[in-house]
PDB file of N, CA and C in Angstrom:
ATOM      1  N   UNK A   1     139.141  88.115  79.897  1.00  0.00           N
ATOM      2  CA  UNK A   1     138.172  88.926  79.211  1.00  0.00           C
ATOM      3  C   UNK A   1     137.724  90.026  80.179  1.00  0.00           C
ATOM      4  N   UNK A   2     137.370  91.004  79.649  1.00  0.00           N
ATOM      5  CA  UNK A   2     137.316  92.202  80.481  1.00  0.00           C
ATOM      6  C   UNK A   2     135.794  92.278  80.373  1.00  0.00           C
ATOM      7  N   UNK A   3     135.079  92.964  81.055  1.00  0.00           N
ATOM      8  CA  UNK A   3     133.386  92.918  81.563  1.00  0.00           C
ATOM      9  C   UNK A   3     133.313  94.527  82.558  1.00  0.00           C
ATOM     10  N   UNK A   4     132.474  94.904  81.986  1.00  0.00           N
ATOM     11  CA  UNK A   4     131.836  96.196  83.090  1.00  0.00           C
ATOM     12  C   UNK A   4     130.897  95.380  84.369  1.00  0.00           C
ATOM     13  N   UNK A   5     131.195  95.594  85.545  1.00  0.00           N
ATOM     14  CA  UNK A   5     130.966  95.157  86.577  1.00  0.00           C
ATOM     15  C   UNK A   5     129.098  95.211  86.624  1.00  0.00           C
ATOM     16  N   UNK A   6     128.692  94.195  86.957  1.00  0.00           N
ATOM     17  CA  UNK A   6     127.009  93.882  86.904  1.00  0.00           C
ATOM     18  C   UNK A   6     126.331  94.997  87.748  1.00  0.00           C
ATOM     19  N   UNK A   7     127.285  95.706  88.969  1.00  0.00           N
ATOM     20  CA  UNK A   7     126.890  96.986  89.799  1.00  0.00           C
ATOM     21  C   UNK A   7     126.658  97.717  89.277  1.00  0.00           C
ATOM     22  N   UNK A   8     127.207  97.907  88.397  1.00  0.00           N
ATOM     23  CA  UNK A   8     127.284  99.403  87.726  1.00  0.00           C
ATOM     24  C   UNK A   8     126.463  99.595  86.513  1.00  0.00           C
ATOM     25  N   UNK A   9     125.102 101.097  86.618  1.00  0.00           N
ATOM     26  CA  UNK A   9     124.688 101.441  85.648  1.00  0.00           C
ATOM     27  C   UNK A   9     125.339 101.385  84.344  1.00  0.00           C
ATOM     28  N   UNK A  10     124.945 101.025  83.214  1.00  0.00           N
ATOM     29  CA  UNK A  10     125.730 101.640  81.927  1.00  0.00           C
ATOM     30  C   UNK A  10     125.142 102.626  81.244  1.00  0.00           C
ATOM     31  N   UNK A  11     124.585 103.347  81.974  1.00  0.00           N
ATOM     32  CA  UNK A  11     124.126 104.676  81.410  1.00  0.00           C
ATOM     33  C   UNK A  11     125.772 105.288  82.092  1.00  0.00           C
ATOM     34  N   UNK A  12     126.548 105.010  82.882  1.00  0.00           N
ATOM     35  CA  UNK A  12     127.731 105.766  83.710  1.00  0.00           C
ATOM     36  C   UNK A  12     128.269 105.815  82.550  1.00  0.00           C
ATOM     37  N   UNK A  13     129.004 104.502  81.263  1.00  0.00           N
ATOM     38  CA  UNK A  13     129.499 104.588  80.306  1.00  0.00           C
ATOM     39  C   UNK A  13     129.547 106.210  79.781  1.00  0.00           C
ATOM     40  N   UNK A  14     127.943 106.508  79.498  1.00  0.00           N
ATOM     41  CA  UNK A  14     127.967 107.896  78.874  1.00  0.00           C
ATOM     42  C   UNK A  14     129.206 109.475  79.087  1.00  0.00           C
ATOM     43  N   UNK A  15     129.578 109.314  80.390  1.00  0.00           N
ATOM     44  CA  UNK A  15     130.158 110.274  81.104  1.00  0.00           C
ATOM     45  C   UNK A  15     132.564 109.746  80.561  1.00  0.00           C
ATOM     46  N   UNK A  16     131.997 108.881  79.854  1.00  0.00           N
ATOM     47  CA  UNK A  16     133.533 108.732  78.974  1.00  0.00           C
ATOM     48  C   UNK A  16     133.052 108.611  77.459  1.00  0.00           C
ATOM     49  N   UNK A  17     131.931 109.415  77.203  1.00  0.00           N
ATOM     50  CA  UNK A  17     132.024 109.466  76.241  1.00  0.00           C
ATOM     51  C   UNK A  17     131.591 108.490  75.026  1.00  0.00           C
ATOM     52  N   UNK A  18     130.700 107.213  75.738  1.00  0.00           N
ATOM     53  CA  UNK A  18     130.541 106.552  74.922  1.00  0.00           C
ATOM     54  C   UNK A  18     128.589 106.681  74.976  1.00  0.00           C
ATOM     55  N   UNK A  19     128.246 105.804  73.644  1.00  0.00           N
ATOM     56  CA  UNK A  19     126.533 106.694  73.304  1.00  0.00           C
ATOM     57  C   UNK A  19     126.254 104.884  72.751  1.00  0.00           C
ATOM     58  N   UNK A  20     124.833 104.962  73.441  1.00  0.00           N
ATOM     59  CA  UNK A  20     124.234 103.562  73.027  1.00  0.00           C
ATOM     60  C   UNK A  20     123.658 103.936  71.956  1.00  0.00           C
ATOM     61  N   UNK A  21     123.632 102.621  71.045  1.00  0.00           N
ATOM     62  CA  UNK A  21     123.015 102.409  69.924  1.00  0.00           C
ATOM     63  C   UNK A  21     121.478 101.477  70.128  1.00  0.00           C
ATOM     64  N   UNK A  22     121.065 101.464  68.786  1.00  0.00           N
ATOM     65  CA  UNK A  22     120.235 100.376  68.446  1.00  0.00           C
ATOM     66  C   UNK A  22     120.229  98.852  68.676  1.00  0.00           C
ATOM     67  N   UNK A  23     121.831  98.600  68.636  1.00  0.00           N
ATOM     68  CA  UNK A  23     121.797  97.107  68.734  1.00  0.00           C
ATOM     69  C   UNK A  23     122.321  96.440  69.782  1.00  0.00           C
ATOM     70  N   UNK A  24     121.877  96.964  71.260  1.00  0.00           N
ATOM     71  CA  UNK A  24     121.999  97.155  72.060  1.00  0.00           C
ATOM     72  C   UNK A  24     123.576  96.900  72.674  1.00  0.00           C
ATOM     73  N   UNK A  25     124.336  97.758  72.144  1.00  0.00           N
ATOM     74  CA  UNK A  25     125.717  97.995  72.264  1.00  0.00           C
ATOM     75  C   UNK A  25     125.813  99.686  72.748  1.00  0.00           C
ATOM     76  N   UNK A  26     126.906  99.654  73.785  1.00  0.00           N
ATOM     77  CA  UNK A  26     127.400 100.922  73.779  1.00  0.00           C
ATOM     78  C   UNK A  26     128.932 101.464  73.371  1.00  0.00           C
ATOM     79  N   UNK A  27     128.820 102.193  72.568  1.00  0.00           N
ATOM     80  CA  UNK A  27     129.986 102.355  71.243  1.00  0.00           C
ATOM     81  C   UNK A  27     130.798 103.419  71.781  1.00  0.00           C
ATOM     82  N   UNK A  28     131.877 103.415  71.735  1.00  0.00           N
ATOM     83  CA  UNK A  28     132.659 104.720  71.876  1.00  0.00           C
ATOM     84  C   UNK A  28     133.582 104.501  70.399  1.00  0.00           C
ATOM     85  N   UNK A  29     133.787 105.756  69.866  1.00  0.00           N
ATOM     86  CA  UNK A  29     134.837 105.557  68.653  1.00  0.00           C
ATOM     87  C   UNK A  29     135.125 106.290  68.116  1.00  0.00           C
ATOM     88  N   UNK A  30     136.097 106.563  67.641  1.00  0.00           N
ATOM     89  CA  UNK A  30     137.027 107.945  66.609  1.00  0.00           C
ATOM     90  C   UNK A  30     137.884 107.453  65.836  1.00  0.00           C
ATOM     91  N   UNK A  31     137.857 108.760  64.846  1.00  0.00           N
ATOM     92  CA  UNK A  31     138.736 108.416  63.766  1.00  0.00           C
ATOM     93  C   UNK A  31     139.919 108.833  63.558  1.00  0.00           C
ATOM     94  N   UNK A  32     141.399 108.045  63.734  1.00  0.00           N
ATOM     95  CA  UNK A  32     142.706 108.001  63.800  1.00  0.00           C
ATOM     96  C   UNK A  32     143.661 107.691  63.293  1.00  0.00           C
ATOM     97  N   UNK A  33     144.660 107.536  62.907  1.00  0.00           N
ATOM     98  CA  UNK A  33     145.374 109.389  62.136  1.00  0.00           C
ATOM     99  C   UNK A  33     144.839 109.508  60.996  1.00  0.00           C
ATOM    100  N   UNK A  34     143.811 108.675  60.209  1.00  0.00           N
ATOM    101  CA  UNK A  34     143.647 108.465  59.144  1.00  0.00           C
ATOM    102  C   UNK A  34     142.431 108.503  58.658  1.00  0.00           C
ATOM    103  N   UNK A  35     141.583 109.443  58.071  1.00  0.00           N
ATOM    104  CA  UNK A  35     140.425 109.229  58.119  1.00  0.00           C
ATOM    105  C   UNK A  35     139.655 108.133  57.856  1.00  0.00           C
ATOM    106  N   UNK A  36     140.599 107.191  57.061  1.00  0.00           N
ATOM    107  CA  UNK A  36     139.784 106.264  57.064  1.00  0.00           C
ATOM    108  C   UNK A  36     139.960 104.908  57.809  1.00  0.00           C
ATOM    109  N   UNK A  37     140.551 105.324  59.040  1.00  0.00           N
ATOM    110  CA  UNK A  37     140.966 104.266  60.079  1.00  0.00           C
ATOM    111  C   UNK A  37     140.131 104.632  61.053  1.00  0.00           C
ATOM    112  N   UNK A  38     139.864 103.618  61.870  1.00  0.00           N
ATOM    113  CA  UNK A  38     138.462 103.657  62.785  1.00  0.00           C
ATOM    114  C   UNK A  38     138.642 102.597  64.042  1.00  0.00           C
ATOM    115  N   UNK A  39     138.776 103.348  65.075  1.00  0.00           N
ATOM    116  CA  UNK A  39     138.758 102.813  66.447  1.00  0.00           C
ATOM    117  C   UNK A  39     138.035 102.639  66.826  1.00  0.00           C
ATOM    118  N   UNK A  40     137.068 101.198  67.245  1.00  0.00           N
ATOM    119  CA  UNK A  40     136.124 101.558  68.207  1.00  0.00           C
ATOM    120  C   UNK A  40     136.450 100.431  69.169  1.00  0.00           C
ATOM    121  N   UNK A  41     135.381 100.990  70.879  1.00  0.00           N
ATOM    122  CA  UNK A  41     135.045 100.040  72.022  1.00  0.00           C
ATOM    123  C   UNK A  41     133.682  99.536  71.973  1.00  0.00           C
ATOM    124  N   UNK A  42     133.056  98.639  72.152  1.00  0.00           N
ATOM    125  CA  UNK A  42     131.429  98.196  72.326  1.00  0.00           C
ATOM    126  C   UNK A  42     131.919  97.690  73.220  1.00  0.00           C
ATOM    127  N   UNK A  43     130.505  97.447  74.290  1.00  0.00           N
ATOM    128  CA  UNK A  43     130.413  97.107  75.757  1.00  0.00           C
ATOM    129  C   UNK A  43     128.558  96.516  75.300  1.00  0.00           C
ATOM    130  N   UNK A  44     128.818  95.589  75.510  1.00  0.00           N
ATOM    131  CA  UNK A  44     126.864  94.898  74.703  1.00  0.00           C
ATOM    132  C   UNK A  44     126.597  94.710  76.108  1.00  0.00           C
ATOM    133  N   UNK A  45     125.086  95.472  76.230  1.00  0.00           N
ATOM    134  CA  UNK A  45     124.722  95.646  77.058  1.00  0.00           C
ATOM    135  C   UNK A  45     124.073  94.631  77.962  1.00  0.00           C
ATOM    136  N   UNK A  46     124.157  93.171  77.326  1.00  0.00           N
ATOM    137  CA  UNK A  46     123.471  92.135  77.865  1.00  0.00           C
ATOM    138  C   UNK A  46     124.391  91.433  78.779  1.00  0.00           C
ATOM    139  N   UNK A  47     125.572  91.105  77.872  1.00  0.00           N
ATOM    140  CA  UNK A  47     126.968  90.414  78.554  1.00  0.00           C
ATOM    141  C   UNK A  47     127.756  90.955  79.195  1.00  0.00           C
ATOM    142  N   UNK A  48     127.574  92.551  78.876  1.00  0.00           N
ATOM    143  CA  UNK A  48     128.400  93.566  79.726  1.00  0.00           C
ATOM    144  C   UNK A  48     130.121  93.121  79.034  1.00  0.00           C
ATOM    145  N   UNK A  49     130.395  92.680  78.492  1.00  0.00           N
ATOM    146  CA  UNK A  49     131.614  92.253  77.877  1.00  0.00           C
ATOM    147  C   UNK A  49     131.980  93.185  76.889  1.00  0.00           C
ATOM    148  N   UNK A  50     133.141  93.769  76.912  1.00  0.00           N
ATOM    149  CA  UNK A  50     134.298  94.897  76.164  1.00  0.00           C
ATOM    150  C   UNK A  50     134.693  94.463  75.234  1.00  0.00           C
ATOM    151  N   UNK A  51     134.453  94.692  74.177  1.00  0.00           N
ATOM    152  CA  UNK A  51     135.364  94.202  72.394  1.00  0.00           C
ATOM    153  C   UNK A  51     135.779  95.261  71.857  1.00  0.00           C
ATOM    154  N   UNK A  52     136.907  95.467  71.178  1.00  0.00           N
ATOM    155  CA  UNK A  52     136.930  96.294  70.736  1.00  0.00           C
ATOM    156  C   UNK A  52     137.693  95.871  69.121  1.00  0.00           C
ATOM    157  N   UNK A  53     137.396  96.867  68.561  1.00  0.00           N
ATOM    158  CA  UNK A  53     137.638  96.752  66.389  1.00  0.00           C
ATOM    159  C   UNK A  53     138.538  97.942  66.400  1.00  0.00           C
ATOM    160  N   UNK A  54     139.810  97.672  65.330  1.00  0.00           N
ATOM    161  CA  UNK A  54     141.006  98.248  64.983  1.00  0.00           C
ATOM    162  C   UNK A  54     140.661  98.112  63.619  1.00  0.00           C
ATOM    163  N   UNK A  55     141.598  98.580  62.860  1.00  0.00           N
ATOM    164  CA  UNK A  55     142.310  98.772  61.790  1.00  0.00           C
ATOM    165  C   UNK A  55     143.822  98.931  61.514  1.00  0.00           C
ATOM    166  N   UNK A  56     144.304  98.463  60.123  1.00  0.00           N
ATOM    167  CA  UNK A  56     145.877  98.110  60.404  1.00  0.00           C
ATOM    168  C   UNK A  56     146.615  99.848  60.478  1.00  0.00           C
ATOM    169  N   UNK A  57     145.370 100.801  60.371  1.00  0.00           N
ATOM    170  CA  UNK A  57     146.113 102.038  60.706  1.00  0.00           C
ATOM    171  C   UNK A  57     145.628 102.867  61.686  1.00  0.00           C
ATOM    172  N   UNK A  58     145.044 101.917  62.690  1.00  0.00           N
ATOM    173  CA  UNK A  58     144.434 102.563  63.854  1.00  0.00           C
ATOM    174  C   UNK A  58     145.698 102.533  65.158  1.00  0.00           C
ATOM    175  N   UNK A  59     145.557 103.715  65.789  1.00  0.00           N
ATOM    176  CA  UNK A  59     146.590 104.096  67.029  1.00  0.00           C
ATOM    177  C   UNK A  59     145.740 103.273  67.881  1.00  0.00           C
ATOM    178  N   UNK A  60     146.458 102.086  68.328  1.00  0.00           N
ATOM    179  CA  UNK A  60     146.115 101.264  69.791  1.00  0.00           C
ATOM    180  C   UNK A  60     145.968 102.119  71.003  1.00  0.00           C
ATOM    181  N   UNK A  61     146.912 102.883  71.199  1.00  0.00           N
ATOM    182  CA  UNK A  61     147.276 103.714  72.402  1.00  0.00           C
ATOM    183  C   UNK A  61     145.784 104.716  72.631  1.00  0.00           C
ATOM    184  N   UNK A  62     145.129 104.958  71.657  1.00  0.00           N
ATOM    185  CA  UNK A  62     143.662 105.493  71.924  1.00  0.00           C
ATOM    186  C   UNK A  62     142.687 104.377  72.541  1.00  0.00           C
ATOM    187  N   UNK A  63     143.003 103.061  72.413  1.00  0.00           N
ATOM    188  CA  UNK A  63     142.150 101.928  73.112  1.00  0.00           C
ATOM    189  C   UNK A  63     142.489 101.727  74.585  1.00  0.00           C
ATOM    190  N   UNK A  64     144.090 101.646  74.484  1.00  0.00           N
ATOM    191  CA  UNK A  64     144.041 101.463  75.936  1.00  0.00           C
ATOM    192  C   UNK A  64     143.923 102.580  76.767  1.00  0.00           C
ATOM    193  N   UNK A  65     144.238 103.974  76.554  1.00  0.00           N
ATOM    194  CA  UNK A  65     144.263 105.109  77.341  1.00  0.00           C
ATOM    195  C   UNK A  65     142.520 104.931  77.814  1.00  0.00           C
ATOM    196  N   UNK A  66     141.601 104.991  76.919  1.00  0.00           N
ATOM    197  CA  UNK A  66     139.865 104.776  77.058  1.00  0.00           C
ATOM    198  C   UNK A  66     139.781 103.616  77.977  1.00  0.00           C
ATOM    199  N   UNK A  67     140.586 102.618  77.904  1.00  0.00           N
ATOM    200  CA  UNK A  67     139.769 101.169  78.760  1.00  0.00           C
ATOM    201  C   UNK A  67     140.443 101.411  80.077  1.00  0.00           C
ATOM    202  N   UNK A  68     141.958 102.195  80.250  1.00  0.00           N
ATOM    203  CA  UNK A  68     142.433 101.969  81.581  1.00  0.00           C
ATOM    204  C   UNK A  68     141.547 103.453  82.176  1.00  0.00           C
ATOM    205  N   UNK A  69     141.022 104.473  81.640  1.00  0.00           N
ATOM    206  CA  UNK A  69     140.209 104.955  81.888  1.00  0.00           C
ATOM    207  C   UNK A  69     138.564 104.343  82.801  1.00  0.00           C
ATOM    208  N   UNK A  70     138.551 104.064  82.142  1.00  0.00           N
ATOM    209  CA  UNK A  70     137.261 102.909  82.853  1.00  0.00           C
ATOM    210  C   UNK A  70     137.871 101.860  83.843  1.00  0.00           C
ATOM    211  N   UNK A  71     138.788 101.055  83.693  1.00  0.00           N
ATOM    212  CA  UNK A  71     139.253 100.824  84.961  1.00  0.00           C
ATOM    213  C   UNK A  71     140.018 101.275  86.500  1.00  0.00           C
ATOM    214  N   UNK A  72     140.213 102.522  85.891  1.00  0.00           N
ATOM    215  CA  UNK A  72     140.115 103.662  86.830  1.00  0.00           C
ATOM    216  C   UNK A  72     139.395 104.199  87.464  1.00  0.00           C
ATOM    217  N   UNK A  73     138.280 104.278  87.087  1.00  0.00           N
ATOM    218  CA  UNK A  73     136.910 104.499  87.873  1.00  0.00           C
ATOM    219  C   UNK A  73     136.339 102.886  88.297  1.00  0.00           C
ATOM    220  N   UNK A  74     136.750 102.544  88.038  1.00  0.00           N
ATOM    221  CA  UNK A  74     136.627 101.107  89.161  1.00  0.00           C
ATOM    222  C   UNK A  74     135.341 100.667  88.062  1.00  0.00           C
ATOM    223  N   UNK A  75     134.988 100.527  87.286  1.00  0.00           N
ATOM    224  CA  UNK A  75     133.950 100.184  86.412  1.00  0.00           C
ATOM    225  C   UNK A  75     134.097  98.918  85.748  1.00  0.00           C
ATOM    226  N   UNK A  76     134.825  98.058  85.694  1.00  0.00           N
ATOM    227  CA  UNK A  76     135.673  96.975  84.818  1.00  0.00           C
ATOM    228  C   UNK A  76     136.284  95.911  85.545  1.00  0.00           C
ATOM    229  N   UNK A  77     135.668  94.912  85.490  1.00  0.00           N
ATOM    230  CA  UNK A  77     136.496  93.819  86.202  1.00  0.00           C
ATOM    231  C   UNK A  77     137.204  92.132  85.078  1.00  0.00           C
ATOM    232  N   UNK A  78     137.815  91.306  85.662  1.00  0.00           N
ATOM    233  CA  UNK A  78     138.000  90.653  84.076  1.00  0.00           C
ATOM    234  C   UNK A  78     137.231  89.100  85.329  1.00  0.00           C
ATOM    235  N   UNK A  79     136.948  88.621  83.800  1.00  0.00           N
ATOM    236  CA  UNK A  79     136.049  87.123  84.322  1.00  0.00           C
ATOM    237  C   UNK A  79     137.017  86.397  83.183  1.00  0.00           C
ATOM    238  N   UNK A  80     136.150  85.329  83.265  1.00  0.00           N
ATOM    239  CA  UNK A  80     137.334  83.654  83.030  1.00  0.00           C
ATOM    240  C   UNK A  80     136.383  83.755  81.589  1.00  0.00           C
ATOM    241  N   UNK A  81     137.090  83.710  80.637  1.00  0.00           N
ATOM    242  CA  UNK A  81     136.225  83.314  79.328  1.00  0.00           C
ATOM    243  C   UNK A  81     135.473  82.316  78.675  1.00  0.00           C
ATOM    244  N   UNK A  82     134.286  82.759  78.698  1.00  0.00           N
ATOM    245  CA  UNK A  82     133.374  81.519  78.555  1.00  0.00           C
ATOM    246  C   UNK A  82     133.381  80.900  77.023  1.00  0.00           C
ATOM    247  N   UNK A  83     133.187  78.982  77.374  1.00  0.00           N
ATOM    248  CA  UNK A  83     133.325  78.870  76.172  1.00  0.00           C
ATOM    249  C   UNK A  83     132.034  77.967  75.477  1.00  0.00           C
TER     250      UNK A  83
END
């Protein structure tokens, strides 16, 4: 399971583009090739833990280009999944 590192502000999130919500999630997401197909990443700001929601006509390759993005900036580490 992948996790934004406990060091790191998640206000940094903002600077790839992703915008906190209300429910204390920070969302990044667009719409791909299809308008009515919908990519998104949440990063919940409590667990710091990465999920992300597809659709059967959503381009994957927009998920991972965004997450190896963030693990590029060293922001992302993976932990053992809790059960």
């Amino acid at each position: 399971m992948l996790k934004i590192k406990d060091s790191v502000d998640l206000k940094e999130l903002e600077k790839f583009g992703f915008e906190e919500n209300e429910y204390d999630y920070f969302w990044y997401g667009f719409t791909r090739p299809n308008p009515n197909s919908e990519i998104s990443i949440l990063v919940n700001m409590k667990t710091r833990h990465i999920s992300t929601g597809i659709d059967m006509y959503a381009d994957l390759f927009k998920i991972h280009d965004k997450i190896y993005d963030l693990i590029q900036a060293g922001l992302v580490e993976k932990v053992e999944e809790e059960r």
